[in-house]
C-alpha atoms as a PDB file:
ATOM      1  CA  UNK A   1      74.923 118.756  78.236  1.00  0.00           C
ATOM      2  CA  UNK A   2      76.443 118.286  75.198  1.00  0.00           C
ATOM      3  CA  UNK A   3      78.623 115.185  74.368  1.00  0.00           C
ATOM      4  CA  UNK A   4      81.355 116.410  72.749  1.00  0.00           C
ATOM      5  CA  UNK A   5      82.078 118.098  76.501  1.00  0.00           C
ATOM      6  CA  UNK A   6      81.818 114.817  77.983  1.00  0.00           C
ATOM      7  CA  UNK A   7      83.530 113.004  75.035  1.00  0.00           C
ATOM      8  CA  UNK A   8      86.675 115.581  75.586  1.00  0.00           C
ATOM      9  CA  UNK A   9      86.542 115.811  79.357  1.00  0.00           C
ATOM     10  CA  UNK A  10      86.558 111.909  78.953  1.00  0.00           C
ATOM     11  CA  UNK A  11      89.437 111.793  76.552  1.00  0.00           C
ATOM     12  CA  UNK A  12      91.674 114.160  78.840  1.00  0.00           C
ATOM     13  CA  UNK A  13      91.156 112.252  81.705  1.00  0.00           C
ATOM     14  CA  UNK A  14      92.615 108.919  80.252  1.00  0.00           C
ATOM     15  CA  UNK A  15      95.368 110.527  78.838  1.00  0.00           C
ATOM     16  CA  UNK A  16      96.255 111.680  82.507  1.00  0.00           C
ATOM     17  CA  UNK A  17      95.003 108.366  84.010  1.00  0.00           C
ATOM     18  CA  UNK A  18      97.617 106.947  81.553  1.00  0.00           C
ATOM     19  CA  UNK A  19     100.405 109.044  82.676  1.00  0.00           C
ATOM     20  CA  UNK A  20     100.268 108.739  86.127  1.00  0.00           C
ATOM     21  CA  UNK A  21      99.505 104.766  85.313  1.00  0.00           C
ATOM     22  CA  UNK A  22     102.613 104.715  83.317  1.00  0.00           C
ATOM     23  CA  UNK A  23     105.419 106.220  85.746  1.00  0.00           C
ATOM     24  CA  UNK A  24     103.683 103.164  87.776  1.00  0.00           C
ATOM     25  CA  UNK A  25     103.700 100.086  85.943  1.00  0.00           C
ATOM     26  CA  UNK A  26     107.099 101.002  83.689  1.00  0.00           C
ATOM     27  CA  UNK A  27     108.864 104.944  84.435  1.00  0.00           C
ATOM     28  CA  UNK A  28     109.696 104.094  87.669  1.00  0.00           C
ATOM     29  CA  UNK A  29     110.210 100.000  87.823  1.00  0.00           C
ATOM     30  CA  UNK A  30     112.575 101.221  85.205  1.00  0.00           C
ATOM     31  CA  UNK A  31     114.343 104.254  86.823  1.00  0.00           C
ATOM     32  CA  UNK A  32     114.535 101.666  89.889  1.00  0.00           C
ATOM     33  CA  UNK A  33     117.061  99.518  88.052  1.00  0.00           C
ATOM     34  CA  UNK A  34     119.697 102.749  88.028  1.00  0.00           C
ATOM     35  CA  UNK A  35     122.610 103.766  90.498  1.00  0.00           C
ATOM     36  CA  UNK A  36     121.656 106.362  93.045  1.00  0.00           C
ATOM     37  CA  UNK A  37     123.450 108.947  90.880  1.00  0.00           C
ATOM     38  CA  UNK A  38     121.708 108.117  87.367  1.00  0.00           C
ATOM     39  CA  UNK A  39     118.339 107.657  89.525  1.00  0.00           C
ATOM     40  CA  UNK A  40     118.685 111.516  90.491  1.00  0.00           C
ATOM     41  CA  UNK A  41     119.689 112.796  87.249  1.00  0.00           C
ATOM     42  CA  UNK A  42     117.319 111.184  85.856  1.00  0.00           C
ATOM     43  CA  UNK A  43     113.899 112.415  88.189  1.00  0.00           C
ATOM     44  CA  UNK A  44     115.197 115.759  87.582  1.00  0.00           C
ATOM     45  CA  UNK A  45     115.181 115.710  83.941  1.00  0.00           C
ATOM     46  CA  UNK A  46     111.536 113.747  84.137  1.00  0.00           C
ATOM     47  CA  UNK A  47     110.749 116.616  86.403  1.00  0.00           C
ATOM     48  CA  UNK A  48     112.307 119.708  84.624  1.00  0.00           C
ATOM     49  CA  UNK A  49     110.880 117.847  80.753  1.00  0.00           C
ATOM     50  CA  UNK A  50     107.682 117.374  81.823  1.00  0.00           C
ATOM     51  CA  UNK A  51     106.483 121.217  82.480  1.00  0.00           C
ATOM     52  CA  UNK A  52     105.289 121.792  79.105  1.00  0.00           C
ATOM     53  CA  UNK A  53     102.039 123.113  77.126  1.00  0.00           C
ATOM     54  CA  UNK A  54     101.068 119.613  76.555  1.00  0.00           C
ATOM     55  CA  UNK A  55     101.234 118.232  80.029  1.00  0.00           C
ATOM     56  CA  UNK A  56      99.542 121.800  81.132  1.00  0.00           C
ATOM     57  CA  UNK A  57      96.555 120.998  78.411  1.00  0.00           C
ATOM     58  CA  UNK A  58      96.046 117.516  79.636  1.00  0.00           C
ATOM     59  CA  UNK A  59      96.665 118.067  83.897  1.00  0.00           C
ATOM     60  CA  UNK A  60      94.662 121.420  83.902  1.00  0.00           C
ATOM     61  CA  UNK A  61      92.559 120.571  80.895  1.00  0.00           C
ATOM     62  CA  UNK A  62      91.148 117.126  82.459  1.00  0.00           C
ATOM     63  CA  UNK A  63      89.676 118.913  85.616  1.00  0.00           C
ATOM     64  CA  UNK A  64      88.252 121.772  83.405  1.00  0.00           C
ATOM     65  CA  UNK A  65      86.672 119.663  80.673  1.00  0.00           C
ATOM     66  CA  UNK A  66      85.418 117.680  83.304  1.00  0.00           C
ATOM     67  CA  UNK A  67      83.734 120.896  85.105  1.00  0.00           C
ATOM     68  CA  UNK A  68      82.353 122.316  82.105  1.00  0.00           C
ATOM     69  CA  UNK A  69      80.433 118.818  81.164  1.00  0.00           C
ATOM     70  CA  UNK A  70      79.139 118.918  84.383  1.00  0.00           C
ATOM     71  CA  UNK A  71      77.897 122.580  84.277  1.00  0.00           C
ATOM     72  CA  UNK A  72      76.550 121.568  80.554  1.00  0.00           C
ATOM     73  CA  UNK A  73      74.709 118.538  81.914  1.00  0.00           C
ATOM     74  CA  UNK A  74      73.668 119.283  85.620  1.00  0.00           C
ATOM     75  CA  UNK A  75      70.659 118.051  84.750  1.00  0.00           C
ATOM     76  CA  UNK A  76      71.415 114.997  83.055  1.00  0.00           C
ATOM     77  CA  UNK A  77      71.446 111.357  84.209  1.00  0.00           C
ATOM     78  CA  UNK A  78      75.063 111.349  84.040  1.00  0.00           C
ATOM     79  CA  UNK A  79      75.694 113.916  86.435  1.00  0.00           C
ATOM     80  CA  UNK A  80      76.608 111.374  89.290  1.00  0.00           C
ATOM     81  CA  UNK A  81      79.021 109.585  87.338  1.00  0.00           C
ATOM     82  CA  UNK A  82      80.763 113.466  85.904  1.00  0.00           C
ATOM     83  CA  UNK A  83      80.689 114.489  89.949  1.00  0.00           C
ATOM     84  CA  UNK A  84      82.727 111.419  91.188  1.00  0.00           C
ATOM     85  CA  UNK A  85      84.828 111.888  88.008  1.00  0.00           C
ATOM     86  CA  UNK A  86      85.376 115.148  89.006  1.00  0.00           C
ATOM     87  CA  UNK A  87      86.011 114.504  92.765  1.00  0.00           C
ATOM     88  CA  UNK A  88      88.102 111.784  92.290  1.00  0.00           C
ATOM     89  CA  UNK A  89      90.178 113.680  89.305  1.00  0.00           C
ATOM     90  CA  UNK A  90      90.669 116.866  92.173  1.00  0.00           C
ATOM     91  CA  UNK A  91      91.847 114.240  94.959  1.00  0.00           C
ATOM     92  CA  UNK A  92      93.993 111.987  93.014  1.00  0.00           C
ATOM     93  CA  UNK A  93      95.808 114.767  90.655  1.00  0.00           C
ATOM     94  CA  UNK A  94      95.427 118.282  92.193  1.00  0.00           C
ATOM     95  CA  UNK A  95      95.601 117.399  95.534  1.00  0.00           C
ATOM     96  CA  UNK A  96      98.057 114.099  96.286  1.00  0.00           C
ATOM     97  CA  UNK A  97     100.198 116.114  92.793  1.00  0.00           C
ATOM     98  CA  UNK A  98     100.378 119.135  95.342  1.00  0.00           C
ATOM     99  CA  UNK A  99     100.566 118.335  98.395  1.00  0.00           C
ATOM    100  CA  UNK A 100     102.869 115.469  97.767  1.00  0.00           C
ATOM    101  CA  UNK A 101     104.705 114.392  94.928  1.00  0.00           C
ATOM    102  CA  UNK A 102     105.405 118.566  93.591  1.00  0.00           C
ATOM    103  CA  UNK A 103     107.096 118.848  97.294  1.00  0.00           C
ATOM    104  CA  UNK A 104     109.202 115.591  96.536  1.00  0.00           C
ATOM    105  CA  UNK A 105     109.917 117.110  92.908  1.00  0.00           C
ATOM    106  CA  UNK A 106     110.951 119.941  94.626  1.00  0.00           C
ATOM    107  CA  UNK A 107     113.318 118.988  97.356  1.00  0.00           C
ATOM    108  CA  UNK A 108     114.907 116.479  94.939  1.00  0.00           C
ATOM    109  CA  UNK A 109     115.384 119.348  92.067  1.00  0.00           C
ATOM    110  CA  UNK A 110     117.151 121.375  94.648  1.00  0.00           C
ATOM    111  CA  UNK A 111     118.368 118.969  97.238  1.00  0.00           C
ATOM    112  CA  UNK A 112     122.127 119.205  98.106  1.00  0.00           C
ATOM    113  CA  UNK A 113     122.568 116.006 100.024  1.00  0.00           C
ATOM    114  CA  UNK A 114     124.067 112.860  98.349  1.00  0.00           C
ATOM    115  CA  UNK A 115     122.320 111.170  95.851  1.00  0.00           C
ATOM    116  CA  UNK A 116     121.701 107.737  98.340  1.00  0.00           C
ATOM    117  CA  UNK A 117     120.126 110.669 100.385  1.00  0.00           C
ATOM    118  CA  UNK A 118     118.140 112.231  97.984  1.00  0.00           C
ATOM    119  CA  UNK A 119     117.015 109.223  96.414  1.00  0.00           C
ATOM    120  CA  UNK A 120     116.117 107.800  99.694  1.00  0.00           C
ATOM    121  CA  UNK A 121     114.104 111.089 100.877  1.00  0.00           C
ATOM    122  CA  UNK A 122     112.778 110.320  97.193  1.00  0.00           C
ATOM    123  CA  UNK A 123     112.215 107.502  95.514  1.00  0.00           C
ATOM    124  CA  UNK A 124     109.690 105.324  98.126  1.00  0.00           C
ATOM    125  CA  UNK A 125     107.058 108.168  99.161  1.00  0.00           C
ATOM    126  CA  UNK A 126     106.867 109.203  95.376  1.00  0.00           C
ATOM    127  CA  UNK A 127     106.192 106.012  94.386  1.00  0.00           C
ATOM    128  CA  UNK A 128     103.464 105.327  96.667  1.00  0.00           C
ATOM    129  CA  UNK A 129     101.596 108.318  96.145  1.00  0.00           C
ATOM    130  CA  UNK A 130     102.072 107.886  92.358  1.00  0.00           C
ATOM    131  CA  UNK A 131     100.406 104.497  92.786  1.00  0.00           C
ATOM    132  CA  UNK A 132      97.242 106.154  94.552  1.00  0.00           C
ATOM    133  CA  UNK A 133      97.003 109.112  91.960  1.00  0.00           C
ATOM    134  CA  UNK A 134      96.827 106.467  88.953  1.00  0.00           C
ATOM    135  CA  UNK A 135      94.245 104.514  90.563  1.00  0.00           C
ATOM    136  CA  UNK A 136      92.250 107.280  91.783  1.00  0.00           C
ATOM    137  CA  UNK A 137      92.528 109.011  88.129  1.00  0.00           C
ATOM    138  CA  UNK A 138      91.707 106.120  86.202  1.00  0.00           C
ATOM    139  CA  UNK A 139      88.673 105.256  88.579  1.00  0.00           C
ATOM    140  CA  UNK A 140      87.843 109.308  87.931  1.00  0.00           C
ATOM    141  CA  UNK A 141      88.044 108.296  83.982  1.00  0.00           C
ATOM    142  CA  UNK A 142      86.556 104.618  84.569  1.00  0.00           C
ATOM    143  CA  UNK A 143      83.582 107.378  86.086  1.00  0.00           C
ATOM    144  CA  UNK A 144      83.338 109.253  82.771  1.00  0.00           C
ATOM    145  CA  UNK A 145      82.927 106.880  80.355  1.00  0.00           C
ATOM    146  CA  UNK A 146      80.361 104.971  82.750  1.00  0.00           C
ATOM    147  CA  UNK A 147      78.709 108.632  82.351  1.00  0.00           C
ATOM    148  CA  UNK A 148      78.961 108.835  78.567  1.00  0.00           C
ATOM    149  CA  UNK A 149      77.455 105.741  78.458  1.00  0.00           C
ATOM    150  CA  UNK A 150      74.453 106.754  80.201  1.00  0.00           C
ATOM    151  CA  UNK A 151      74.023 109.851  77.407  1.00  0.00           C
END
């Protein structure tokens, strides 16, 4: 394997273990504090602001990196740590992202109902799952540098 993959796949993840960590611990405590109204208004410009070419290099390019390390270094005494990484990268951001907190996304983005309503259909579910992708995320980058270590 080389290091530099390992070194980048390393440095992607942590920048998405620090996203999803910081909606937790200071995006959403803060968004909490506003009226049902300003709460909405505000997800939905989070949500519509946050599809962009950097978010896309750092969501898709954490799981990739992360695949091409291990492919480089299948054979290296790091590949444990680079396989949990990667499992616990595809569980906590492709797959709680998709199957949960995208669907919230979308329902708020285009819900019709009040904004008590659509905060409450919202807000508590989001949050939650938000919680389990940061910890599963940083645990997937806690991985990685455990298996940079061991180069």
């Amino acid at each position: 394997m080389t290091r530099a993959s390992l070194v980048v796949a390393t440095a992607l993840m942590g920048l998405a273990a620090g996203l999803f960590a910081a909606f937790s611990y200071a995006v959403m405590p803060g968004l909490r504090r506003l009226d049902d109204a300003s709460f909405v208004q505000a997800m939905r410009a989070v949500n519509a602001a946050i599809l962009n070419p950097v978010f896309a290099v750092v969501f898709v390019g954490a799981g990739a990196a992360t695949a091409v390390a291990l492919g480089l270094g299948w054979h290296a005494d790091a590949r444990p740590w680079i396989v949990a990484g990667a499992v616990l990268y595809v569980v906590g951001a492709f797959l709680v992202t998709g199957t949960v907190n995208v669907p919230l996304n979308d329902a708020l983005d285009t819900g019709a109902d009040g904004a008590a309503q659509l905060r409450d259909a919202f807000e508590q579910r989001w949050v939650v799952f938000n919680h389990l992708r940061s910890v599963l995320t940083t645990a997937a980058f806690v991985c990685l540098l455990v298996g940079l270590a061991d180069q």
